[in-house]
PDB file of N, CA and C in Angstrom:
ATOM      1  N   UNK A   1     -18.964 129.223 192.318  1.00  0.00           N
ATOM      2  CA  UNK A   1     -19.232 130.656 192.275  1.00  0.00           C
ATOM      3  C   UNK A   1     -19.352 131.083 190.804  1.00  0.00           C
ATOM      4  N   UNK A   2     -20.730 132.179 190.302  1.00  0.00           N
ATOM      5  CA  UNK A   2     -20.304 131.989 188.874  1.00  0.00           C
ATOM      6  C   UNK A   2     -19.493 133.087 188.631  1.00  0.00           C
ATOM      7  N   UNK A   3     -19.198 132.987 187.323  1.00  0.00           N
ATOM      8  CA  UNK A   3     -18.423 134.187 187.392  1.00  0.00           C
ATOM      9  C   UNK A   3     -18.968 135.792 187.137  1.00  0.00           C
ATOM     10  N   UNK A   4     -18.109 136.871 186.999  1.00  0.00           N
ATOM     11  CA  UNK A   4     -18.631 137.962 186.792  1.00  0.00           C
ATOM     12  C   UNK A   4     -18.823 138.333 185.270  1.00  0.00           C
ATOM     13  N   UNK A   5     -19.731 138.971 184.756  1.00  0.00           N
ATOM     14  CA  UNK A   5     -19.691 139.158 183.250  1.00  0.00           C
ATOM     15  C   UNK A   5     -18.654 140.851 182.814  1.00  0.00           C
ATOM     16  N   UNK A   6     -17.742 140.547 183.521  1.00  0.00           N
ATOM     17  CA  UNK A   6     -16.539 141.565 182.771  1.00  0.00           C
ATOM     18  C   UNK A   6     -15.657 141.092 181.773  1.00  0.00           C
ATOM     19  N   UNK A   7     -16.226 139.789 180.776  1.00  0.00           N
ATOM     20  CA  UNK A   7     -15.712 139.665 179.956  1.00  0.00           C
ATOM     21  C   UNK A   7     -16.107 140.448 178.664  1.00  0.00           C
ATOM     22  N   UNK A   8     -15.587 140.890 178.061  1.00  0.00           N
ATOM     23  CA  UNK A   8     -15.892 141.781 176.730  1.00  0.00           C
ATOM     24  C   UNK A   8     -16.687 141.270 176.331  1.00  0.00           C
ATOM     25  N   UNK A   9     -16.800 140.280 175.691  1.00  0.00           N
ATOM     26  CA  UNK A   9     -17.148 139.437 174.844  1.00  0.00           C
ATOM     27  C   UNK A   9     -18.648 138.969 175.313  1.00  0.00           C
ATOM     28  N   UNK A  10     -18.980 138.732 176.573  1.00  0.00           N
ATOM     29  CA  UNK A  10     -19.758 138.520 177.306  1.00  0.00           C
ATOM     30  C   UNK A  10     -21.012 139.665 177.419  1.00  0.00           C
ATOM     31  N   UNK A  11     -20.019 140.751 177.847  1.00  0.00           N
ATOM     32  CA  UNK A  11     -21.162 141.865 177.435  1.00  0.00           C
ATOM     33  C   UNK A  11     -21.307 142.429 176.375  1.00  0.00           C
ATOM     34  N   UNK A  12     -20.760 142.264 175.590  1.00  0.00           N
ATOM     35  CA  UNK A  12     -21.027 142.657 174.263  1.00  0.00           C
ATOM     36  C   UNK A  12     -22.873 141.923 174.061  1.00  0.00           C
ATOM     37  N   UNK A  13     -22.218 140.764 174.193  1.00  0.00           N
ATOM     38  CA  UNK A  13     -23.634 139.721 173.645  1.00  0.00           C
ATOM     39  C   UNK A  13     -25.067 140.302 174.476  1.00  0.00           C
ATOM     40  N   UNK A  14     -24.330 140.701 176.131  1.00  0.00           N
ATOM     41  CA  UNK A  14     -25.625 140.796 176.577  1.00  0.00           C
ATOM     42  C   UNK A  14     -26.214 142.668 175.806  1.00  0.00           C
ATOM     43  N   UNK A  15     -25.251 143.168 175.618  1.00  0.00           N
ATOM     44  CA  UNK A  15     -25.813 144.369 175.113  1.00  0.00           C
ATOM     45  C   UNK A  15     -26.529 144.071 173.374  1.00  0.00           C
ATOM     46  N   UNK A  16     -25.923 143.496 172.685  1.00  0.00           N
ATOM     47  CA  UNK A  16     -26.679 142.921 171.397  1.00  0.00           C
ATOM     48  C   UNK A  16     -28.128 142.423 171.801  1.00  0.00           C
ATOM     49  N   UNK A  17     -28.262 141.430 172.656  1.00  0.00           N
ATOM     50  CA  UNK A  17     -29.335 140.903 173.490  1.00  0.00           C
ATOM     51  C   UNK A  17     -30.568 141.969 173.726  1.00  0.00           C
ATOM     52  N   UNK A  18     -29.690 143.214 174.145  1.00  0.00           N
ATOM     53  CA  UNK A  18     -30.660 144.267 174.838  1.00  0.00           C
ATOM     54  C   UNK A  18     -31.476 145.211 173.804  1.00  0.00           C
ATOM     55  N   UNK A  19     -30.380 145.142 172.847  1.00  0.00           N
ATOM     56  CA  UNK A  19     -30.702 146.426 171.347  1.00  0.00           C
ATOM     57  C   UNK A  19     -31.947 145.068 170.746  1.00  0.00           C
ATOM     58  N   UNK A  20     -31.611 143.804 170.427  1.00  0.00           N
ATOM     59  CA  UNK A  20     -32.353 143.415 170.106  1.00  0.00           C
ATOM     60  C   UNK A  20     -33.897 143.301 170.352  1.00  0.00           C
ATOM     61  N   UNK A  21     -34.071 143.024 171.673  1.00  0.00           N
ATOM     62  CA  UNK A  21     -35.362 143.429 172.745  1.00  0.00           C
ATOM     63  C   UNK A  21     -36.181 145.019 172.473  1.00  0.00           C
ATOM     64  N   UNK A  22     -35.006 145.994 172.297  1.00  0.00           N
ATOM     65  CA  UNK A  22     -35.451 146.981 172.168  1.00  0.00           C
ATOM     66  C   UNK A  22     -36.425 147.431 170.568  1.00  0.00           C
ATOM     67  N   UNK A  23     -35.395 147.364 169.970  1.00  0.00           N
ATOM     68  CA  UNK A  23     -35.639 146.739 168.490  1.00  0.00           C
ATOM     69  C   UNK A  23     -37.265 146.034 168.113  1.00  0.00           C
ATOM     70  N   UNK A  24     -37.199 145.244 168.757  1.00  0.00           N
ATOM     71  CA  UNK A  24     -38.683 144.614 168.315  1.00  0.00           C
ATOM     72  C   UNK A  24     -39.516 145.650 169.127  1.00  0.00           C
ATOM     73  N   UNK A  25     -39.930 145.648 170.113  1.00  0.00           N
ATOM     74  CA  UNK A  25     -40.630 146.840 170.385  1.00  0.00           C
ATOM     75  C   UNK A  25     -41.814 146.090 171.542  1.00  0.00           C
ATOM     76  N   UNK A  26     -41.305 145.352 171.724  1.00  0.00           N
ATOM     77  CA  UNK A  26     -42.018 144.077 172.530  1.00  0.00           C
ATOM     78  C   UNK A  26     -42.085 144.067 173.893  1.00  0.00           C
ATOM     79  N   UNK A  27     -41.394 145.045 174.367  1.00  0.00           N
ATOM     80  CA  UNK A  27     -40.972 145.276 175.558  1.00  0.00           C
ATOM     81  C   UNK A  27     -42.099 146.727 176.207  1.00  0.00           C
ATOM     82  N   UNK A  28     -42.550 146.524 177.462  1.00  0.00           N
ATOM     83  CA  UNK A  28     -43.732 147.087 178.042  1.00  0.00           C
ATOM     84  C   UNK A  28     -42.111 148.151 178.671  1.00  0.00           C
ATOM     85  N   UNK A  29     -42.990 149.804 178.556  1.00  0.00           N
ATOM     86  CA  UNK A  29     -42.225 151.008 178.491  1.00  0.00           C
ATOM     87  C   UNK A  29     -41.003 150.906 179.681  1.00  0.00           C
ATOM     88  N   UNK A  30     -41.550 150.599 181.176  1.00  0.00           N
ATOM     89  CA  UNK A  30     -40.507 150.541 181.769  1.00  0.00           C
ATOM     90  C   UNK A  30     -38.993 149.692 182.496  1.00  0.00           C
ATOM     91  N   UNK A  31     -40.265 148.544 181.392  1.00  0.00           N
ATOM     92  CA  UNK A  31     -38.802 147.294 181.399  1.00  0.00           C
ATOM     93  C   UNK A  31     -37.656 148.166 179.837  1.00  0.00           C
ATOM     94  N   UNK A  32     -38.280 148.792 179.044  1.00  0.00           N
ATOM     95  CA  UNK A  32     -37.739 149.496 178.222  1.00  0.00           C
ATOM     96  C   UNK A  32     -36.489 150.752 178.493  1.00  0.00           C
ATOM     97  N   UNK A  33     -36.918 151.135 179.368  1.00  0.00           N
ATOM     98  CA  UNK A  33     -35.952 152.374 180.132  1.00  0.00           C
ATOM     99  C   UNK A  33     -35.205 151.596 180.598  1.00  0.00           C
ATOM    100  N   UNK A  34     -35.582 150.504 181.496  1.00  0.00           N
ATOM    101  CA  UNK A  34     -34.695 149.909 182.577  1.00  0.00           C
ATOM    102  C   UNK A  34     -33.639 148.877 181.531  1.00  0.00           C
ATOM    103  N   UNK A  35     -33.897 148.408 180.443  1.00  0.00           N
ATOM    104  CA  UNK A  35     -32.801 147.818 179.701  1.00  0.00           C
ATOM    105  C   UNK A  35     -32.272 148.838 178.736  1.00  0.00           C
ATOM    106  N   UNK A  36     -32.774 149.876 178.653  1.00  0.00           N
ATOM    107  CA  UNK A  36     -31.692 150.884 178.000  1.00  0.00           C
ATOM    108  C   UNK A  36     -30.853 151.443 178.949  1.00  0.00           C
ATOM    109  N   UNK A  37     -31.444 152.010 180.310  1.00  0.00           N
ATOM    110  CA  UNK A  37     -30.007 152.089 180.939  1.00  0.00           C
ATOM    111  C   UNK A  37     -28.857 151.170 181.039  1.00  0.00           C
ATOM    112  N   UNK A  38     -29.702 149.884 181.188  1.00  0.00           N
ATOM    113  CA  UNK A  38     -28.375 148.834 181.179  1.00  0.00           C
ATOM    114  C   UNK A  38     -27.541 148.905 180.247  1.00  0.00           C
ATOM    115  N   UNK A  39     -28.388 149.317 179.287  1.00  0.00           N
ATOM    116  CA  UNK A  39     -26.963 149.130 177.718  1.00  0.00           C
ATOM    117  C   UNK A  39     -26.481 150.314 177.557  1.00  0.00           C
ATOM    118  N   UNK A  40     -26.606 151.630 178.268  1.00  0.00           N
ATOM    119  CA  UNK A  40     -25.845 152.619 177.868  1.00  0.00           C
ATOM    120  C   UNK A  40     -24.391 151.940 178.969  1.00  0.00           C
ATOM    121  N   UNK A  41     -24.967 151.831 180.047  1.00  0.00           N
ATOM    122  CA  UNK A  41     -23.976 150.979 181.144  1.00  0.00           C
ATOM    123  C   UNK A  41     -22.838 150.211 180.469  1.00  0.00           C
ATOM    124  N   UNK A  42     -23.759 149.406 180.081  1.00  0.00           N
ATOM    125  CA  UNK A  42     -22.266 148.136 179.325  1.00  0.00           C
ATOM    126  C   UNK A  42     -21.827 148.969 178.124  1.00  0.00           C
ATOM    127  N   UNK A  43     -22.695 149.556 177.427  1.00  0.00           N
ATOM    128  CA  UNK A  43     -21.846 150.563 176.163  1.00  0.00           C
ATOM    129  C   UNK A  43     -20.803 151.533 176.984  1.00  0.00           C
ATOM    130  N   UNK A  44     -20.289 152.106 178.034  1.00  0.00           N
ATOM    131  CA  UNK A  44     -20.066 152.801 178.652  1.00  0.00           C
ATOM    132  C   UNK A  44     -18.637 152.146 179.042  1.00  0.00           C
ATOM    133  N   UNK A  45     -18.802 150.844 179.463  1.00  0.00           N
ATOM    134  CA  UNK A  45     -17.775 149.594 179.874  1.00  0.00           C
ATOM    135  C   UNK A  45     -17.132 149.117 178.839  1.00  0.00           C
ATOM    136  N   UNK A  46     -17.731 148.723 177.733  1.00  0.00           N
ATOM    137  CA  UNK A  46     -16.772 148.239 176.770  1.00  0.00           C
ATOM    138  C   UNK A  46     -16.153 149.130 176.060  1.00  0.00           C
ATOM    139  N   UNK A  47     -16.782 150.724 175.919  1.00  0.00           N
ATOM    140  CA  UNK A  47     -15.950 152.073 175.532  1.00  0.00           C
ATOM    141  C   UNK A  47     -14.257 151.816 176.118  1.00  0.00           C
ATOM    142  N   UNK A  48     -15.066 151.755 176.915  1.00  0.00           N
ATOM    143  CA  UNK A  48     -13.749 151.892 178.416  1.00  0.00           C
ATOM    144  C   UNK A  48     -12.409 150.674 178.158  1.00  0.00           C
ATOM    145  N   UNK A  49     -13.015 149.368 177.957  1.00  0.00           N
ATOM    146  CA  UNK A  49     -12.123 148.337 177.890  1.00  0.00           C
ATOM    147  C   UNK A  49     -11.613 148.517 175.920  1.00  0.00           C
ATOM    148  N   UNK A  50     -12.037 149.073 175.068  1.00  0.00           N
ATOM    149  CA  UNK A  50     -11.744 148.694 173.965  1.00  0.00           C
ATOM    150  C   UNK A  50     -10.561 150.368 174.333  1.00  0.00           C
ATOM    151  N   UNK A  51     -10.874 151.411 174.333  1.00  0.00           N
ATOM    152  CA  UNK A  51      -9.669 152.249 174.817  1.00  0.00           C
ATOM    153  C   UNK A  51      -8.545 151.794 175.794  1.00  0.00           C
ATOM    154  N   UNK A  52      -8.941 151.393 176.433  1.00  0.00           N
ATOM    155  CA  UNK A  52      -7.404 150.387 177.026  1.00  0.00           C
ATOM    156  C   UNK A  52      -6.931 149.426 176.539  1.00  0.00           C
ATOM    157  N   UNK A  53      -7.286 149.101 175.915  1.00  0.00           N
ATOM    158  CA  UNK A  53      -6.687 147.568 174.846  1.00  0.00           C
ATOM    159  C   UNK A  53      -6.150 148.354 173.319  1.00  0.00           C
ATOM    160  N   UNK A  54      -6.722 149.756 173.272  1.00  0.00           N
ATOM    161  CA  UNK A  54      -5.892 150.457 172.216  1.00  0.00           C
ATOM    162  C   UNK A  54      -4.731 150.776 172.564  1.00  0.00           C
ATOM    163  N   UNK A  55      -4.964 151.317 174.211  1.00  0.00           N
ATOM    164  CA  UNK A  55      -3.558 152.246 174.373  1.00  0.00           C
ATOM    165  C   UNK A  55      -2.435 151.095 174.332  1.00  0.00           C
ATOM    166  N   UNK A  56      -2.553 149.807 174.840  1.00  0.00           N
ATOM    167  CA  UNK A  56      -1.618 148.763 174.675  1.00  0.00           C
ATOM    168  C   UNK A  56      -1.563 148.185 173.857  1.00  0.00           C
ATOM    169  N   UNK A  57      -2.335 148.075 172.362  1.00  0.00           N
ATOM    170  CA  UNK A  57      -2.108 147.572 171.681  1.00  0.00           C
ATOM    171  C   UNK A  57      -0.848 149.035 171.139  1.00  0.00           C
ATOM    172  N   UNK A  58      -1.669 149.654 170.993  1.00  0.00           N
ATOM    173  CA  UNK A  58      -0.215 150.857 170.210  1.00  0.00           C
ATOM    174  C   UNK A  58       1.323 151.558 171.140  1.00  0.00           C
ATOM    175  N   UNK A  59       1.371 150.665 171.785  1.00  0.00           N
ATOM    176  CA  UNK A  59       2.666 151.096 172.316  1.00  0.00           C
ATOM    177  C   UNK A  59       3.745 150.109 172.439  1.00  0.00           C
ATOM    178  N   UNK A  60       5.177 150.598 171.566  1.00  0.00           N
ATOM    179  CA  UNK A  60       5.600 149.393 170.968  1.00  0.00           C
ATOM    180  C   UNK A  60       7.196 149.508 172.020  1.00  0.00           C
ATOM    181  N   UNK A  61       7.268 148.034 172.149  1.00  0.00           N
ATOM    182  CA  UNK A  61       8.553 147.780 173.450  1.00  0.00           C
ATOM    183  C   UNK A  61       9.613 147.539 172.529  1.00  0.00           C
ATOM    184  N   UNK A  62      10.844 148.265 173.153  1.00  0.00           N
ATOM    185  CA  UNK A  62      11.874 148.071 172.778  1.00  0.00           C
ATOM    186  C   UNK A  62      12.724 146.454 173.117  1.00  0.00           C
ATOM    187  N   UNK A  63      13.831 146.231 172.857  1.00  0.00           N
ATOM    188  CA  UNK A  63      14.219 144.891 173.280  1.00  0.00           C
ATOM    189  C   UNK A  63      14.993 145.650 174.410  1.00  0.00           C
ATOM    190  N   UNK A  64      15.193 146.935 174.981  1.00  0.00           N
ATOM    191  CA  UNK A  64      15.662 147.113 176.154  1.00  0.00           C
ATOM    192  C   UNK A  64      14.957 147.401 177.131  1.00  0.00           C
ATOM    193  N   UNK A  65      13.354 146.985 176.499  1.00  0.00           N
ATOM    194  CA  UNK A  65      12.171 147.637 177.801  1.00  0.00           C
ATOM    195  C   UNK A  65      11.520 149.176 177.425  1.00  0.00           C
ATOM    196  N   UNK A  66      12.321 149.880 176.605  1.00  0.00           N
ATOM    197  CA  UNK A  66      11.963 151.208 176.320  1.00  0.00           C
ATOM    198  C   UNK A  66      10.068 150.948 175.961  1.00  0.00           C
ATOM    199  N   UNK A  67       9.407 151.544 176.345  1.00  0.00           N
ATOM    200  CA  UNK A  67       8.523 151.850 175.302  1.00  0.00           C
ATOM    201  C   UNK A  67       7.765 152.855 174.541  1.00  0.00           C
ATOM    202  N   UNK A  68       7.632 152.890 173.557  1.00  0.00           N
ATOM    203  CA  UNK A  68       7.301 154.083 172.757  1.00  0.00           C
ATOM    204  C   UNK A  68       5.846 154.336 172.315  1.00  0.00           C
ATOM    205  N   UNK A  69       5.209 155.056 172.075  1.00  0.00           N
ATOM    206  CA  UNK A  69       3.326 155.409 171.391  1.00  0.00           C
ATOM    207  C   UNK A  69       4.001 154.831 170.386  1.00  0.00           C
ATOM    208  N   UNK A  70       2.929 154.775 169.645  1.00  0.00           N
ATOM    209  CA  UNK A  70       2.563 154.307 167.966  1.00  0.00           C
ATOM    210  C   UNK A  70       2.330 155.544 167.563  1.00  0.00           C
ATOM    211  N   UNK A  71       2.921 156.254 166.476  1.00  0.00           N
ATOM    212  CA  UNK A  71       2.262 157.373 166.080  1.00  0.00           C
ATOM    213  C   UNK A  71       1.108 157.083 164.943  1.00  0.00           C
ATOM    214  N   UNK A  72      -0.277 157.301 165.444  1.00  0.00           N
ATOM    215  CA  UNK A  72      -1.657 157.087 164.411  1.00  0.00           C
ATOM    216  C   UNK A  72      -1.819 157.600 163.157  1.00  0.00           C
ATOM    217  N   UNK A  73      -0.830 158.053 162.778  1.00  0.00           N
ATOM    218  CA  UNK A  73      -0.563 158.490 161.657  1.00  0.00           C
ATOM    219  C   UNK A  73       0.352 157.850 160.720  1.00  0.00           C
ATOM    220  N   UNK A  74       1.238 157.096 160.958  1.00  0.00           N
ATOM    221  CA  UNK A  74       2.217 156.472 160.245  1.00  0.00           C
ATOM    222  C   UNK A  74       2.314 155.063 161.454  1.00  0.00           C
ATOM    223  N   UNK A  75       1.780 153.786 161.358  1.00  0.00           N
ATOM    224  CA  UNK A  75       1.817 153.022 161.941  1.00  0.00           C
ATOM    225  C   UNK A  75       3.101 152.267 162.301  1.00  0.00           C
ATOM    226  N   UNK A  76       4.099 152.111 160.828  1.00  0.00           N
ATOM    227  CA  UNK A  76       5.450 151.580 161.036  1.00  0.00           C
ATOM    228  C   UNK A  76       6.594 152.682 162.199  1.00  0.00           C
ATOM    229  N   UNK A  77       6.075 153.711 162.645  1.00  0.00           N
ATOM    230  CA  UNK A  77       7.029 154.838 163.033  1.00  0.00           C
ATOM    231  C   UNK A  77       6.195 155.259 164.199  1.00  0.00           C
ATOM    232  N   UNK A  78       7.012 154.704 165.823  1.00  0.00           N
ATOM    233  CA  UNK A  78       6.736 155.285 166.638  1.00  0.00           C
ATOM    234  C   UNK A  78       6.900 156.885 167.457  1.00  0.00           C
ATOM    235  N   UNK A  79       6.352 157.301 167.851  1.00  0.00           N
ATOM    236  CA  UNK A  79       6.717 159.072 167.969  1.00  0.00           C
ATOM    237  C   UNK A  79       7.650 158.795 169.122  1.00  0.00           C
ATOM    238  N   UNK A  80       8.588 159.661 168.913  1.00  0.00           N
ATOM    239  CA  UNK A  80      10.033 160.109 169.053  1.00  0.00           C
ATOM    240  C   UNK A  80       9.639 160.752 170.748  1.00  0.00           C
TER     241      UNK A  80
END
C-alpha cells in the first residue's frame, strides 16, 4: 500500500515542484490553475502542521508533568 503524502517534508517538495512548474511558465493555463490550487492546498497544510509543531515545540514540561507556554518574548522564562 503506498503511503500517504502527509509527510511535511514530502509536501513541501511536492509544493516546490509546483512553484517551480509555475515559474517557468511552461504550463498550458488550466493545468496552471489546477496546480496552483494544489499548492495553495498543501501551503494551507503545512501552515497548519508547522503551527502545531510550534505550539509543542514552545511548551515547556515540568519534571512533575506541569506544563507551561514559552513566553515569545523572553524564551528562557515561561509565562506564569
Amino acid at each position: 500500500m503506498p503511503a500517504k503524502k502527509n509527510n511535511f517534508e514530502e509536501q513541501l517538495n511536492d509544493l516546490e515542484k509546483i512553484v517551480t512548474n509555475l515559474e517557468n511558465g511552461n504550463v498550458p493555463l488550466e493545468d496552471a490553475l489546477k496546480e496552483f490550487q494544489e499548492g495553495v492546498k498543501i501551503s494551507r497544510d503545512l501552515d497548519k502542521k508547522l503551527t502545531q509543531a510550534e505550539e509543542t515545540v514552545a511548551k515547556l514540561i515540568d519534571s512533575d508533568g506541569t506544563e507551561h507556554k514559552l513566553d515569545p518574548n523572553n524564551a528562557s522564562a515561561p509565562e506564569e
